[in-house]
Every structure is written in structure tokens, then in C-alpha cells.
Protein backbone atom coordinates (compact mmCIF):
# COMPACT_ATOMS: atom_id res chain seq x y z
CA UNK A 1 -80.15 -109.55 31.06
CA UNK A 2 -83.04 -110.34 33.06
CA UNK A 3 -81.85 -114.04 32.72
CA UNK A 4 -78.51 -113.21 34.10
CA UNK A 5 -80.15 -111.70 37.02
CA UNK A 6 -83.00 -114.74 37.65
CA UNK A 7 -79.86 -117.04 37.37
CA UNK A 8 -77.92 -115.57 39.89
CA UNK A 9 -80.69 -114.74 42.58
CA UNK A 10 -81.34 -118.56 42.16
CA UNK A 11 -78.04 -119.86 43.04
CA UNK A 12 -77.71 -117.40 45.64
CA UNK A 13 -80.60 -118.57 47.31
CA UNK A 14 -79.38 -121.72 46.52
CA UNK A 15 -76.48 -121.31 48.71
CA UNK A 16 -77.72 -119.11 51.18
CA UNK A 17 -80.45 -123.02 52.35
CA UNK A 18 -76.93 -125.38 52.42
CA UNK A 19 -75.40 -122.31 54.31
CA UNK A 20 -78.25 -122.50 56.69
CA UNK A 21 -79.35 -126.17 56.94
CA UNK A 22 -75.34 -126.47 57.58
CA UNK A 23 -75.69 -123.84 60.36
CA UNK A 24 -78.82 -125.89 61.55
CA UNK A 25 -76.51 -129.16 62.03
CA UNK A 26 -73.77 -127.05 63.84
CA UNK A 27 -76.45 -126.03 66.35
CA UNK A 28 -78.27 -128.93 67.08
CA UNK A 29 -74.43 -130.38 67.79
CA UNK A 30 -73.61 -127.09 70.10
CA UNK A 31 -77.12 -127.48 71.90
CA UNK A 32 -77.66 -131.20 71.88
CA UNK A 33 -74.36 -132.98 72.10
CA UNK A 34 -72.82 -131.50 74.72
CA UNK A 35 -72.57 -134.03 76.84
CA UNK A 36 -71.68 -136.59 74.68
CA UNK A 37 -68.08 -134.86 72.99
CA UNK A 38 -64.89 -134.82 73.65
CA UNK A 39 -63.81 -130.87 75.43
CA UNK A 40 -61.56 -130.41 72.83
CA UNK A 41 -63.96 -131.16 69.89
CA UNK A 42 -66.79 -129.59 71.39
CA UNK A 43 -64.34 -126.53 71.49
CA UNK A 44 -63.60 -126.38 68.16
CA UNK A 45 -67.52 -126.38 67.14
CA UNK A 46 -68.11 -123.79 69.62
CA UNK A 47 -65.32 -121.41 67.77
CA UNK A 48 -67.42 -122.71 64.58
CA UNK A 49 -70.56 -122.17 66.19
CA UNK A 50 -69.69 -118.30 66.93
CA UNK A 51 -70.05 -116.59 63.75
CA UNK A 52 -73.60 -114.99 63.77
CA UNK A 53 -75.78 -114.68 60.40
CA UNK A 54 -77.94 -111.21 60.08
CA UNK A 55 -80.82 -111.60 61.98
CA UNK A 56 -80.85 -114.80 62.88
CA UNK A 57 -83.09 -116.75 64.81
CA UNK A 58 -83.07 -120.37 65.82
CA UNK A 59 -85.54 -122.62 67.24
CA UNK A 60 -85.05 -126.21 68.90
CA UNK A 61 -88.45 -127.51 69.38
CA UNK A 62 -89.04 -131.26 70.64
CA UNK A 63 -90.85 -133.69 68.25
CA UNK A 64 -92.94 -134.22 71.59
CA UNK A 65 -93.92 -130.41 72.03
CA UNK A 66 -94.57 -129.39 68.24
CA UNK A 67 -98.60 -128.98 68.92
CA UNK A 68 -97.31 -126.04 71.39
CA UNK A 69 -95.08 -124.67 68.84
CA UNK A 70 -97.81 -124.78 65.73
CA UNK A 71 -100.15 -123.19 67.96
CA UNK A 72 -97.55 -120.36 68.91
CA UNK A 73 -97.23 -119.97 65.16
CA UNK A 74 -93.42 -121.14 65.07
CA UNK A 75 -93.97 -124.32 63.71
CA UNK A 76 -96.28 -124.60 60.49
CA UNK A 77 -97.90 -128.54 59.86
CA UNK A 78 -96.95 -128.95 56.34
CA UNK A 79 -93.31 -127.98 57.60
CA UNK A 80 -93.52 -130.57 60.15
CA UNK A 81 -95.09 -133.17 57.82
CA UNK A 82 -92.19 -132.72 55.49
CA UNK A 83 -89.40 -132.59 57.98
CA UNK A 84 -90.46 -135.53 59.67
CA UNK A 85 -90.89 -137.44 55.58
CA UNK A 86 -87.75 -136.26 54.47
CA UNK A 87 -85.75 -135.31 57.23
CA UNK A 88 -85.29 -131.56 56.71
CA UNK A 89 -86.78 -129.12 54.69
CA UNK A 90 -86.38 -125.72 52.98
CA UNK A 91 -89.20 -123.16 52.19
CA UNK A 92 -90.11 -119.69 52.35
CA UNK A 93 -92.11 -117.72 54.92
CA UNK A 94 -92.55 -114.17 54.37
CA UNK A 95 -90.37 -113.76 51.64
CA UNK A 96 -87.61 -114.95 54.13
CA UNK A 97 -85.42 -118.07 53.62
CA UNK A 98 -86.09 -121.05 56.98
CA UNK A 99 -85.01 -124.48 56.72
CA UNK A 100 -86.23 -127.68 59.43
CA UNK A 101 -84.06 -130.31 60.30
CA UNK A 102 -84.89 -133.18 62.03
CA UNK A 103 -82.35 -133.89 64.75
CA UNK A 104 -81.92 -137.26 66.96
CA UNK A 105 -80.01 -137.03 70.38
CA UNK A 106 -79.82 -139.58 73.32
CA UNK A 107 -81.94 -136.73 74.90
CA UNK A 108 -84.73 -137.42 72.32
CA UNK A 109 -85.73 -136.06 68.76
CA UNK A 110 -86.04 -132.45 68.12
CA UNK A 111 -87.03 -129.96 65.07
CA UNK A 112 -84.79 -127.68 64.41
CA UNK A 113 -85.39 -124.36 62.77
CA UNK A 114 -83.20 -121.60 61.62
CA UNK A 115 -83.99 -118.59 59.20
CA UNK A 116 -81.68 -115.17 58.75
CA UNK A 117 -80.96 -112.55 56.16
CA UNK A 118 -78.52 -113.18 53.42
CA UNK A 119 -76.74 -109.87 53.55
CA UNK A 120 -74.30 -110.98 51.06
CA UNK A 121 -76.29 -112.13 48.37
CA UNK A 122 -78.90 -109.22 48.52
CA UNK A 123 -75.54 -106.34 48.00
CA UNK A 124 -74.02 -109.14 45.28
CA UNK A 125 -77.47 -109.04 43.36
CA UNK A 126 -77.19 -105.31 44.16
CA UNK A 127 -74.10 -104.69 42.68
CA UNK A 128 -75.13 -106.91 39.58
CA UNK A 129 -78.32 -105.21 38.56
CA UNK A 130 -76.22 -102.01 39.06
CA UNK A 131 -73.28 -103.47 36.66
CA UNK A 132 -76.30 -104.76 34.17
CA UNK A 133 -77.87 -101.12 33.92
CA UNK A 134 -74.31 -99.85 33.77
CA UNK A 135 -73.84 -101.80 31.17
CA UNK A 136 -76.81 -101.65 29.25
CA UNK A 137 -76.61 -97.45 29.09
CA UNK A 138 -73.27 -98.14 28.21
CA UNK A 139 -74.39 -100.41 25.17
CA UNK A 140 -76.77 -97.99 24.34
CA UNK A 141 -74.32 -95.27 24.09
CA UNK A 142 -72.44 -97.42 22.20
CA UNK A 143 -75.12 -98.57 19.62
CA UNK A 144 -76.33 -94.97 19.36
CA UNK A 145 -72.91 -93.52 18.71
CA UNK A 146 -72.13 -96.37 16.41
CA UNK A 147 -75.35 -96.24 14.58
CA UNK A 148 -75.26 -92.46 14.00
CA UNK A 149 -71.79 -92.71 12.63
CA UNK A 150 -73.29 -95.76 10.50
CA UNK A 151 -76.16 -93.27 9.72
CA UNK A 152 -74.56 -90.48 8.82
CA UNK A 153 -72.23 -91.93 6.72
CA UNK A 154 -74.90 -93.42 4.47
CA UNK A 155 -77.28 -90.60 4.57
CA UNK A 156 -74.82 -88.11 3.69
CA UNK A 157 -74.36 -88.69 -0.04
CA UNK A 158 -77.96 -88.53 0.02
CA UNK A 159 -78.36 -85.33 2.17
CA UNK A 160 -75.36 -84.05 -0.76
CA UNK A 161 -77.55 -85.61 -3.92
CA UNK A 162 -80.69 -83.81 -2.66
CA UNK A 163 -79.01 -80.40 -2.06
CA UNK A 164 -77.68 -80.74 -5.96
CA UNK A 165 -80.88 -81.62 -7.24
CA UNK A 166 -82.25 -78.51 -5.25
CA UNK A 167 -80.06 -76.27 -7.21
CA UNK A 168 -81.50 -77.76 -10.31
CA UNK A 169 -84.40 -76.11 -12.47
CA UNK A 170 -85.93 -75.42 -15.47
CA UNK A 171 -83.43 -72.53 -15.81
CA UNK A 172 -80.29 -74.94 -14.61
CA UNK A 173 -81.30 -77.70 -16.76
CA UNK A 174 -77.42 -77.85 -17.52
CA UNK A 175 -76.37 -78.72 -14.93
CA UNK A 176 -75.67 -82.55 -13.46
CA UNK A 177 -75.01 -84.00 -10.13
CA UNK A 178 -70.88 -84.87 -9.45
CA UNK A 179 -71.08 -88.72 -9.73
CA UNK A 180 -68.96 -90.29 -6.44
CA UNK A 181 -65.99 -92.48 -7.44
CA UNK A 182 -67.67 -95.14 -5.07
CA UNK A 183 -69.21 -97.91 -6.85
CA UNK A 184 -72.60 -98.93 -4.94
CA UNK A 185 -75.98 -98.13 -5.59
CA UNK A 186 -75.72 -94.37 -4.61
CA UNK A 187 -73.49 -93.70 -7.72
CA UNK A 188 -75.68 -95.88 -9.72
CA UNK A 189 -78.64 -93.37 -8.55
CA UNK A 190 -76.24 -90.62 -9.30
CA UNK A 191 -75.52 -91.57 -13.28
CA UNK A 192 -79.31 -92.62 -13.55
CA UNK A 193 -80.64 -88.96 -12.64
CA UNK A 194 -77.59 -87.12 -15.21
CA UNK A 195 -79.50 -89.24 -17.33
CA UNK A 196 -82.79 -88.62 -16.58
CA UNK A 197 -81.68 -84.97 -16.94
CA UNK A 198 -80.34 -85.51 -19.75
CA UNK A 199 -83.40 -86.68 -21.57
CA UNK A 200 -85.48 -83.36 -19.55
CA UNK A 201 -82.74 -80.94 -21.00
CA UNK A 202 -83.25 -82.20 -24.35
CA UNK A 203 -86.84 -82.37 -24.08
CA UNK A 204 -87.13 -79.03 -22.98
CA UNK A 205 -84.94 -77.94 -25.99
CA UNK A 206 -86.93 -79.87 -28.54
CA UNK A 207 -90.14 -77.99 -26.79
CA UNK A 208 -88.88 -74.50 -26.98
CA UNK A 209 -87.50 -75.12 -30.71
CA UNK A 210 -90.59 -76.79 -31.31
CA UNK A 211 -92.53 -73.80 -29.97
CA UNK A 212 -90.92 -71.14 -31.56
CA UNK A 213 -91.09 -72.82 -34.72
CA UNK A 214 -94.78 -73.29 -34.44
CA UNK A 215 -94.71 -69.50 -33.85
CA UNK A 216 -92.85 -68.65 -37.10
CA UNK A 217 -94.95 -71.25 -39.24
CA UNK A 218 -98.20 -69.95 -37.94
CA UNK A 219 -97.55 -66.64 -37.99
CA UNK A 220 -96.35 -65.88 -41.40
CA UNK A 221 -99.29 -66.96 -43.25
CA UNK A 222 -101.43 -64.93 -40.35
CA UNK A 223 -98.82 -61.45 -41.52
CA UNK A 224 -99.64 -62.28 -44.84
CA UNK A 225 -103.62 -62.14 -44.51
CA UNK A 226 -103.24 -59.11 -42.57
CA UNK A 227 -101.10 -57.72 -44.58
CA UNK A 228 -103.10 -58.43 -47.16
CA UNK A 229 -106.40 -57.72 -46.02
CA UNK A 230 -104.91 -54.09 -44.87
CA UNK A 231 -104.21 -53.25 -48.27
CA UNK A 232 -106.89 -54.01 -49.69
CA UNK A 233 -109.00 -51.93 -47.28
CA UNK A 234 -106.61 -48.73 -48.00
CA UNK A 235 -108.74 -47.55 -51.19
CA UNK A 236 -111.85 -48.98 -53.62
CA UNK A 237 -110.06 -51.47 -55.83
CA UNK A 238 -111.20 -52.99 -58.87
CA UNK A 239 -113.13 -56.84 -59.14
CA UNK A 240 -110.10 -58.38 -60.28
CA UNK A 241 -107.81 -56.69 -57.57
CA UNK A 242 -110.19 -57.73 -54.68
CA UNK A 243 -110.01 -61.39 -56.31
CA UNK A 244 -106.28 -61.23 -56.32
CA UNK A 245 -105.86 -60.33 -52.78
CA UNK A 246 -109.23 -62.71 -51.96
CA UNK A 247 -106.78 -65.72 -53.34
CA UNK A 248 -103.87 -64.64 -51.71
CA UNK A 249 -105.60 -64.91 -48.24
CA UNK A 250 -107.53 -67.95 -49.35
CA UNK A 251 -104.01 -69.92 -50.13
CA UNK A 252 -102.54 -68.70 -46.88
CA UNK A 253 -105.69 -69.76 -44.99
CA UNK A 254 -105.24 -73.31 -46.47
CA UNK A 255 -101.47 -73.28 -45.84
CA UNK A 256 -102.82 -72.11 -41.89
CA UNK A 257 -105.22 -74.90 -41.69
CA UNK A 258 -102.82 -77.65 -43.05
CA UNK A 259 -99.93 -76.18 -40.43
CA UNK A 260 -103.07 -76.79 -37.79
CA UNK A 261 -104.30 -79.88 -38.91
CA UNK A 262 -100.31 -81.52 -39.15
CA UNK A 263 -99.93 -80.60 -35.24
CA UNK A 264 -103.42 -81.42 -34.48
CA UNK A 265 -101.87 -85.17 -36.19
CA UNK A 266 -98.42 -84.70 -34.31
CA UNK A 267 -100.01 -84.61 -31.21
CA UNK A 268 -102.32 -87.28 -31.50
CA UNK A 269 -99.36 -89.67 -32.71
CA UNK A 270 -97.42 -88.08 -30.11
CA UNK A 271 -99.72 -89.09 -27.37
CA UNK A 272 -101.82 -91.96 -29.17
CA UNK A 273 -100.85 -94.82 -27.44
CA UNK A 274 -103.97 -95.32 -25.30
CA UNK A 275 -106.70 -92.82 -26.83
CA UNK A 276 -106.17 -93.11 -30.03
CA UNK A 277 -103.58 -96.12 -31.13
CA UNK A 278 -105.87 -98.92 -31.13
CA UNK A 279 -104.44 -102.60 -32.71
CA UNK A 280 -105.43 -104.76 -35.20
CA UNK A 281 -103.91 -107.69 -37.84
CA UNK A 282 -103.46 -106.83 -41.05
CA UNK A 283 -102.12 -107.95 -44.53
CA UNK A 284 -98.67 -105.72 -45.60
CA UNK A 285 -100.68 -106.19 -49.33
CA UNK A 286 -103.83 -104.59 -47.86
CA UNK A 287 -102.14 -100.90 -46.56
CA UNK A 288 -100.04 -101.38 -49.47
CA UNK A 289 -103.58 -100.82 -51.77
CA UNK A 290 -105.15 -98.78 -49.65
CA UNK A 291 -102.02 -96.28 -49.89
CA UNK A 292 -102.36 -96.48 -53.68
CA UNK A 293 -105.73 -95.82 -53.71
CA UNK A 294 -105.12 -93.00 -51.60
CA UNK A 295 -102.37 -91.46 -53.85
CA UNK A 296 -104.94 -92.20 -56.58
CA UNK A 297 -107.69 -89.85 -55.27
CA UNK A 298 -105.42 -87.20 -54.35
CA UNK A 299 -103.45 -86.86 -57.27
CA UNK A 300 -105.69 -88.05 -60.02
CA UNK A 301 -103.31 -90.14 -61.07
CA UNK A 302 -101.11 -93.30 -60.55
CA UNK A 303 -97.55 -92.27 -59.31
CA UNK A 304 -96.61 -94.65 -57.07
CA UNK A 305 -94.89 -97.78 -58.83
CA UNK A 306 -94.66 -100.89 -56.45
CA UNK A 307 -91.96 -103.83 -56.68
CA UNK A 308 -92.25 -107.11 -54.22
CA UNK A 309 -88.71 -107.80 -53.99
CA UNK A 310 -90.00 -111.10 -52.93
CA UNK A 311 -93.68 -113.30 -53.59
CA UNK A 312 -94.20 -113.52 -50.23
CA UNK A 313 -97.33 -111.04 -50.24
CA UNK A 314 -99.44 -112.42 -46.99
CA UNK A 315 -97.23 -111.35 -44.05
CA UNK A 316 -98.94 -109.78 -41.40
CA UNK A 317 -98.69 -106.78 -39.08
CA UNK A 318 -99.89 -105.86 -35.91
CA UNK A 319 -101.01 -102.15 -35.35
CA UNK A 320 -103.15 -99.27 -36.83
CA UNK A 321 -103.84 -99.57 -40.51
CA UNK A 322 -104.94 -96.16 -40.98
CA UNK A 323 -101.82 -94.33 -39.39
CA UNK A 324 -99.31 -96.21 -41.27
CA UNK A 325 -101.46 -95.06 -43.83
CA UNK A 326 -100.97 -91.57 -43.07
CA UNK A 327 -97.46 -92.27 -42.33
CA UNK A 328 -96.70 -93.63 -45.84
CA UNK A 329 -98.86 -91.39 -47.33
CA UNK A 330 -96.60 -88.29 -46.26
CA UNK A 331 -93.72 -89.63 -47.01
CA UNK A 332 -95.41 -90.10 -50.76
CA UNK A 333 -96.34 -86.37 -50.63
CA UNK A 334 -92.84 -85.64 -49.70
CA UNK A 335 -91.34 -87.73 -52.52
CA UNK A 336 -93.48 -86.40 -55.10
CA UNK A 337 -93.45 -82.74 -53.94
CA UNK A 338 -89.77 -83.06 -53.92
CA UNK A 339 -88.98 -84.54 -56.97
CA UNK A 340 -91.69 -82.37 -59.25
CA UNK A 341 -94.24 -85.17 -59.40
CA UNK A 342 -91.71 -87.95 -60.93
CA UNK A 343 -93.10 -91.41 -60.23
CA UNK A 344 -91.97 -93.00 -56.64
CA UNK A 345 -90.59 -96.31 -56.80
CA UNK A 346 -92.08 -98.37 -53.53
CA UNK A 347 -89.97 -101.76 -52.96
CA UNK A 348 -91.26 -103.86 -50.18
CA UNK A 349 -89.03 -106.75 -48.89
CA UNK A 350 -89.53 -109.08 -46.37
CA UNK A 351 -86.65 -110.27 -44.08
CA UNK A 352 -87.97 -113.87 -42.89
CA UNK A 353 -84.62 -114.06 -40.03
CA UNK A 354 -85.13 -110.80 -38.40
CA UNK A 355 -88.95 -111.46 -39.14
CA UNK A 356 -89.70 -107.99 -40.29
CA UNK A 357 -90.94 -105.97 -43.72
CA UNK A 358 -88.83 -103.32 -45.30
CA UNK A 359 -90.68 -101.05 -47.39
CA UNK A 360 -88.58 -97.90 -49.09
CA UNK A 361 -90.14 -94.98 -50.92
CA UNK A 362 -87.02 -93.84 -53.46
CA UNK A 363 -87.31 -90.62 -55.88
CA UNK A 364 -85.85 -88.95 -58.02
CA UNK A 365 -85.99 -85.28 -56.47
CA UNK A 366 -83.80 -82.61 -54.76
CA UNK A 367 -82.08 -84.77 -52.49
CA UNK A 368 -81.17 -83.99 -48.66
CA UNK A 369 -77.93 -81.93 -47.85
CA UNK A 370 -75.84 -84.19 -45.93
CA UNK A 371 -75.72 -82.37 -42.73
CA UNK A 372 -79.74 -81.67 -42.80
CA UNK A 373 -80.07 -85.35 -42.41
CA UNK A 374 -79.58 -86.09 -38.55
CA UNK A 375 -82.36 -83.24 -38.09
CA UNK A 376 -84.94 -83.86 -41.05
CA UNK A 377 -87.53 -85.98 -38.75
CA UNK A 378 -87.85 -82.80 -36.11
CA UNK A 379 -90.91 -80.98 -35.97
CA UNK A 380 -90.69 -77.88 -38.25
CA UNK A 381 -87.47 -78.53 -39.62
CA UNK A 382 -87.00 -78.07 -43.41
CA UNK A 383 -83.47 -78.80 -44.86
CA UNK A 384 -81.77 -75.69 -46.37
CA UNK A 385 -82.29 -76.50 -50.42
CA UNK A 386 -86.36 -76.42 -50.58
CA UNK A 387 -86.57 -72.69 -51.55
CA UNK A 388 -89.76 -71.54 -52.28
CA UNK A 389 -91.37 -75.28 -52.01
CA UNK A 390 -94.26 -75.14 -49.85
CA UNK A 391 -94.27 -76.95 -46.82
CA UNK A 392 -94.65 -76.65 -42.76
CA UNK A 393 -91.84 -79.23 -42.15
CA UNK A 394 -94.07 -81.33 -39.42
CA UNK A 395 -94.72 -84.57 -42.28
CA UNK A 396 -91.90 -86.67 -41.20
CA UNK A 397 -92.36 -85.89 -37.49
CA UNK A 398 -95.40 -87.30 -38.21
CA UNK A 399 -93.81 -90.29 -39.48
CA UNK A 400 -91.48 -91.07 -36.97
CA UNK A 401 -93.93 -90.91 -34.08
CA UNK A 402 -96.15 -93.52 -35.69
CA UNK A 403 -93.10 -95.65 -36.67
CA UNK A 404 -92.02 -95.73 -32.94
CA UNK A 405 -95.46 -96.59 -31.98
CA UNK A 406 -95.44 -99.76 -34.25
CA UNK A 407 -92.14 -100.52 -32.81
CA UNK A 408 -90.18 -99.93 -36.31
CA UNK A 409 -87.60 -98.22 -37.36
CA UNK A 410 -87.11 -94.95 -40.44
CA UNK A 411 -83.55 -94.90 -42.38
CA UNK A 412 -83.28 -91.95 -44.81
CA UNK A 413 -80.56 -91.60 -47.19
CA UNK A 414 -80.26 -89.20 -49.74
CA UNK A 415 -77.68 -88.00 -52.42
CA UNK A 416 -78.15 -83.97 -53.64
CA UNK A 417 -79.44 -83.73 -57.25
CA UNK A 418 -79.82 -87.72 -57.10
CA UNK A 419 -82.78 -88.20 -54.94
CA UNK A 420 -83.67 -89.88 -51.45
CA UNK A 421 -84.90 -92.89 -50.12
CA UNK A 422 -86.99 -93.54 -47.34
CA UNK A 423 -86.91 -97.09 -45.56
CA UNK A 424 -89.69 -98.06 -42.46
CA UNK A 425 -88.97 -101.61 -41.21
CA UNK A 426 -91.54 -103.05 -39.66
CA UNK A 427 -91.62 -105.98 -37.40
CA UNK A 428 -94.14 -108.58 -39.00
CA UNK A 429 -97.26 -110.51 -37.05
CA UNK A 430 -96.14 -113.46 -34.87
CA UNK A 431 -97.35 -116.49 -36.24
């Protein structure tokens, strides 16, 4: 804008010195050729010569009598030194627009000076600068208006997301935000929280159940040493009766302590991965042993019968030796627990496309109702055919966590009455 205005001011002026050295010519001819013109022509440049600019004021000063004039302050040097180089000149004096000419006449050679107020040009720049504000609070109005619209139109299926998500707690966990039919990046924001909340809703379930199962588990053996321990207190009882209830409350303490120690496990697999999960390599043959050895020492005996469906014994894996230990381990205890302490088959196979190890533990047991399977892995869930079988139903939680942290996979299928097998892939060292 300010260019506009710089422009215009500059050809104005521009104008305004030809209007006025062209006004200077017309007077030196009206002053200075009078005598030497026709009456008709000198006429016609009088009826010229009669239109008057704003304060105007002319000077006719003989070459001969310019020291008089620069002394009166009329006549500057340099403007004399240039009008008499170049034959006129234009410059500014006080902020006011004066041109010199230098004018030759039979009656000798004058300088001719002429300055006035362009009138015109000053309202024109006027009128522009008041058009260019105009304008410019127009545009503004404009941009505002057209920005808010712009604004509020992409801010307001924000403004509606956040006033869902508002309504949604801990106690509304049900709920979901309406997903727009548009297809940009707001709807994508819209499907990703539903399934954020998703995952928060089913977390929140899997807490509650986990809690109140927790409850249950630790608080029966707790009614039963009570209980216990109450009657027993009641009257004097014999050695042997005292010895009866004294095992009673000893089994239920160790079923207590094992319930403890399996979530004291739970949560360390379930939060392991800096604390606790630390790496290493590691032969498949080597947990393989150390698992049997395990069994060994905490049955007394040898029940776990290996097969290497292939030769290839020296495969590697990356991870932590003594959890997948622990992991395998359980799902031993399971297997023989379940199965009245028939032998476990263990088949290890190695898949050298897919570059991982498959190793199942199948027995001969109980089996797995068919619609108990989907659930089996959660925390304190025990299918619906154990019966009296002890048990807190936290092993295979166990086992799953540890899986996922190795980056493997469990399968379990089972067949009532026929027995079940349980398969952990593992992906195998790179190299």
C-alpha cells in the first residue's frame, strides 16, 4: 500500500514541475515578448496566460542583476549554477515545488522563477490514502469474517469431540464418541480415541475381575484359618485334635503364600520390561535342561519326556532364560497336576522359514471345556471341570505375560477326557 501511495505522490510531483516549468515559458513569453508578436498571438497567450496556480509567485530576474537577487534571498547559487549549465532546473525549497528557467529575449537574458501549491495533487493523494485505509479496514473485515468462518468451521468438531470426551469417565467407560461421516483427519482422531477407549474399558474390566478375584482367592484360605483357629479356641482339645486343625491352617497358609507369591510373579512379568526383563543369548537345548532339571528336583522324579522333531539342537534365543523357565515350568505343573502325574510329552520343532522354535507340552489329563478356552490365560480363571484340584488359576497368566515379552506366541488346544496341548513359538536368535 505504502508503494501505491510513494508511486503516486511521485508522479504527481512529477507533473505538477512540467506543469510549472510550462507555466514558466508562458510567462517569460507574456513578460518578455511583447513587443516582438503578432496582437493576435500575443492575445491568445494572454487568455493562456490567465489561469492562476494556488499561491503562486513568479520572479523574472536579469542574468545581470542575480547578485541582488541571491542577496535578497530569491535566488539561491547552486540554483543559478544549474540553470545557467542546463538551462532550467527543478528543486525543492521548503518542502515547496520551484523550477528556474533560463530565458533569452532581444531585451537580454533573464532567470525565471516560478513556485505554487499543487492543490490538486495534495486532495488526489488525499482521497487515495483515504480509499487505501478504506480499503484496508475493509480487507480486514473481510479476512476476519472469512477467517472466523474458516475457524469455526474447523474448530467446531473439535469444540464437539472435547465436550464428548467430557462426558466420559470411569463410570461412562461405555460410552464412544459419534464418528463424523467426513473423511479427514478429525474422524481419523475420532475412531482412534473409540479405540483407545476401547482398550481402557476392557482394561478396567480385566482390573475389577482381576480384583475381585484376588479377593475371593485370598480370602478363602484366610476364612478357613479363622475359622479354624476359632474352633479350636472354643474348648481344651486333645494333641491330635490341635494337630489336625494346626495342619489345616498350615496347608491353607501355604495355599495363601503360593496365591501371594503367583501375583507377586504376575506383576513383575506384568511390568518387567525395564526392571526386571533383562536379555541375553541362549541355546533352546540349554532352558530345555535346565527345565528338566527343574521338574527333577521338584518332583523327585523324571516326568517330562522330550522329542526333537528335528537335529537341529543349537538355535538360539534372545531373552530371559530364567522366566521362560518359570513359564515352562508352570505349564509342566499344570500338565502334570491335571493329568494325575502321567508323563508330559515335550516336542520342540524348529521352523527354519518363519525362523522360530515351537515347543508343545501335550498330556494326557482332564482336558479344557471348549468354551473355557478363550478365557483360560486370565488371571484367576479356572475352567469349570477342576473340582476339588487345587489351584489359584494365575499359572498361565503368568505364562502369557512372559510369552508377550519374548515376542512369542501360546496356542492351547484341548479335547475333554483326551488331554491338552500347550504350544509357545518363539522367534529364534538372528544370525
Amino acid at each position: 500500500m505504502s508503494l501505491v501511495y510513494f508511486t503516486s505522490k511521485d508522479n504527481m510531483e512529477d507533473n505538477f514541475f512540467d506543469d510549472l516549468m510550462d507555466k514558466a515559458n508562458l510567462e517569460g513569453e507574456v513578460l518578455l515578448e511583447k513587443d516582438e508578436l503578432a496582437a493576435e498571438i500575443y492575445q491568445e497567450i494572454i487568455l493562456s496566460h490567465s489561469v492562476k496556480l494556488t499561491e503562486e509567485r513568479l520572479y523574472v530576474i536579469p542574468v545581470s542583476d542575480t547578485l541582488g537577487s541571491i542577496a535578497e534571498g530569491v535566488l539561491e547559487r547552486e540554483v543559478l549554477r544549474e540553470t545557467l549549465r542546463h538551462g532550467e532546473y527543478r528543486y525543492y525549497k521548503d518542502t515547496q515545488q520551484w523550477v528556474s528557467l533560463f530565458y533569452t529575449d532581444n531585451q537580454g537574458d533573464f532567470i525565471i522563477l516560478l513556485t505554487a501549491v499543487d492543490d490538486e495533487s495534495e486532495e488526489e493523494l488525499s482521497d487515495l490514502v483515504s480509499s487505501m485505509l478504506s480499503g484496508l479496514v475493509l480487507t480486514m473485515i473481510v479476512q476476519f469474517l472469512v477467517g472466523w468462518f474458516f475457524a469455526k468451521n474447523i474448530t467446531f468438531p473439535i469444540v464437539t469431540l472435547a465436550a464428548q470426551l467430557k462426558e466420559i469417565n470411569a463410570s461412562k467407560l461405555s460410552s464412544r464418541v459419534v464418528v463424523s461421516e467426513r473423511n479427514d483427519e478429525v474422524r481419523q482422531l475420532e475412531v482412534t480415541l473409540n479405540e483407545m477407549l476401547d482398550r481402557l474399558e476392557k482394561g478396567f474390566d480385566l482390573q475389577k475381575k482381576f480384583l475381585a478375584n484376588a479377593s475371593h482367592e485370598l480370602k478363602t484360605p484366610l476364612t478357613i484359618i479363622s475359622g479354624q483357629s476359632d474352633v479350636a479356641l472354643q474348648r481344651t482339645r486333645t494333641v491330635e485334635e490341635y494337630q489336625g486343625f494346626l495342619q489345616v491352617v498350615m496347608t491353607e497358609t501355604d495355599k495363601l503364600a503360593q496365591i501371594i507369591a503367583d501375583l507377586i510373579q504376575l506383576t513383575e512379568v506384568s511390568t518387567g520390561g525395564s526392571k526386571y526383563f533383562e536379555k541375553a543369548s541362549f541355546r533352546v537345548e540349554d532352558v530345555i535342561l535346565e527345565l528338566q532339571a527343574f521338574m527333577f528336583r521338584y518332583l523327585g522324579q523324571d516326568r517330562i519326556k522330550v522329542n526333537y522333531e528335528s537335529e537341529e539342537e543349537s538355535y538360539q534365543l534372545v531373552g530371559n532364560k530364567n522366566w521362560l523357565i518359570i513359564a515352562f515350568s508352570n505349564i509342566a505343573k499344570n500338565a502334570l497336576k491335571f493329568s494325575d502325574n502321567q508323563a508330559v510329552l515335550l516336542h520342540i520343532g524348529f521352523d527354519t522359514k518363519g525362523h522360530t522354535v515351537s515347543i508343545a507340552f501335550e498330556d494326557r489329563g482332564i482336558g479344557i471345556p471348549k468354551e473355557d478356552l478363550p478365557m483360560i490365560a486370565d488371571p484367576f480363571f479356572r475352567a469349570m471341570n477342576v473340582g476339588a484340584i487345587p489351584g489359584s488359576g494365575i499359572g498361565l497368566s503368568i505364562v502369557n505375560e512372559i510369552v508377550k515379552l519374548h515376542e512369542g506366541q501360546m496356542h492351547i488346544t484341548s479335547e475333554l477326557g483326551v488331554g491338552t496341548t500347550v504350544r509357545v513359538v518363539l522367534p529364534l536368535a538372528e544370525g
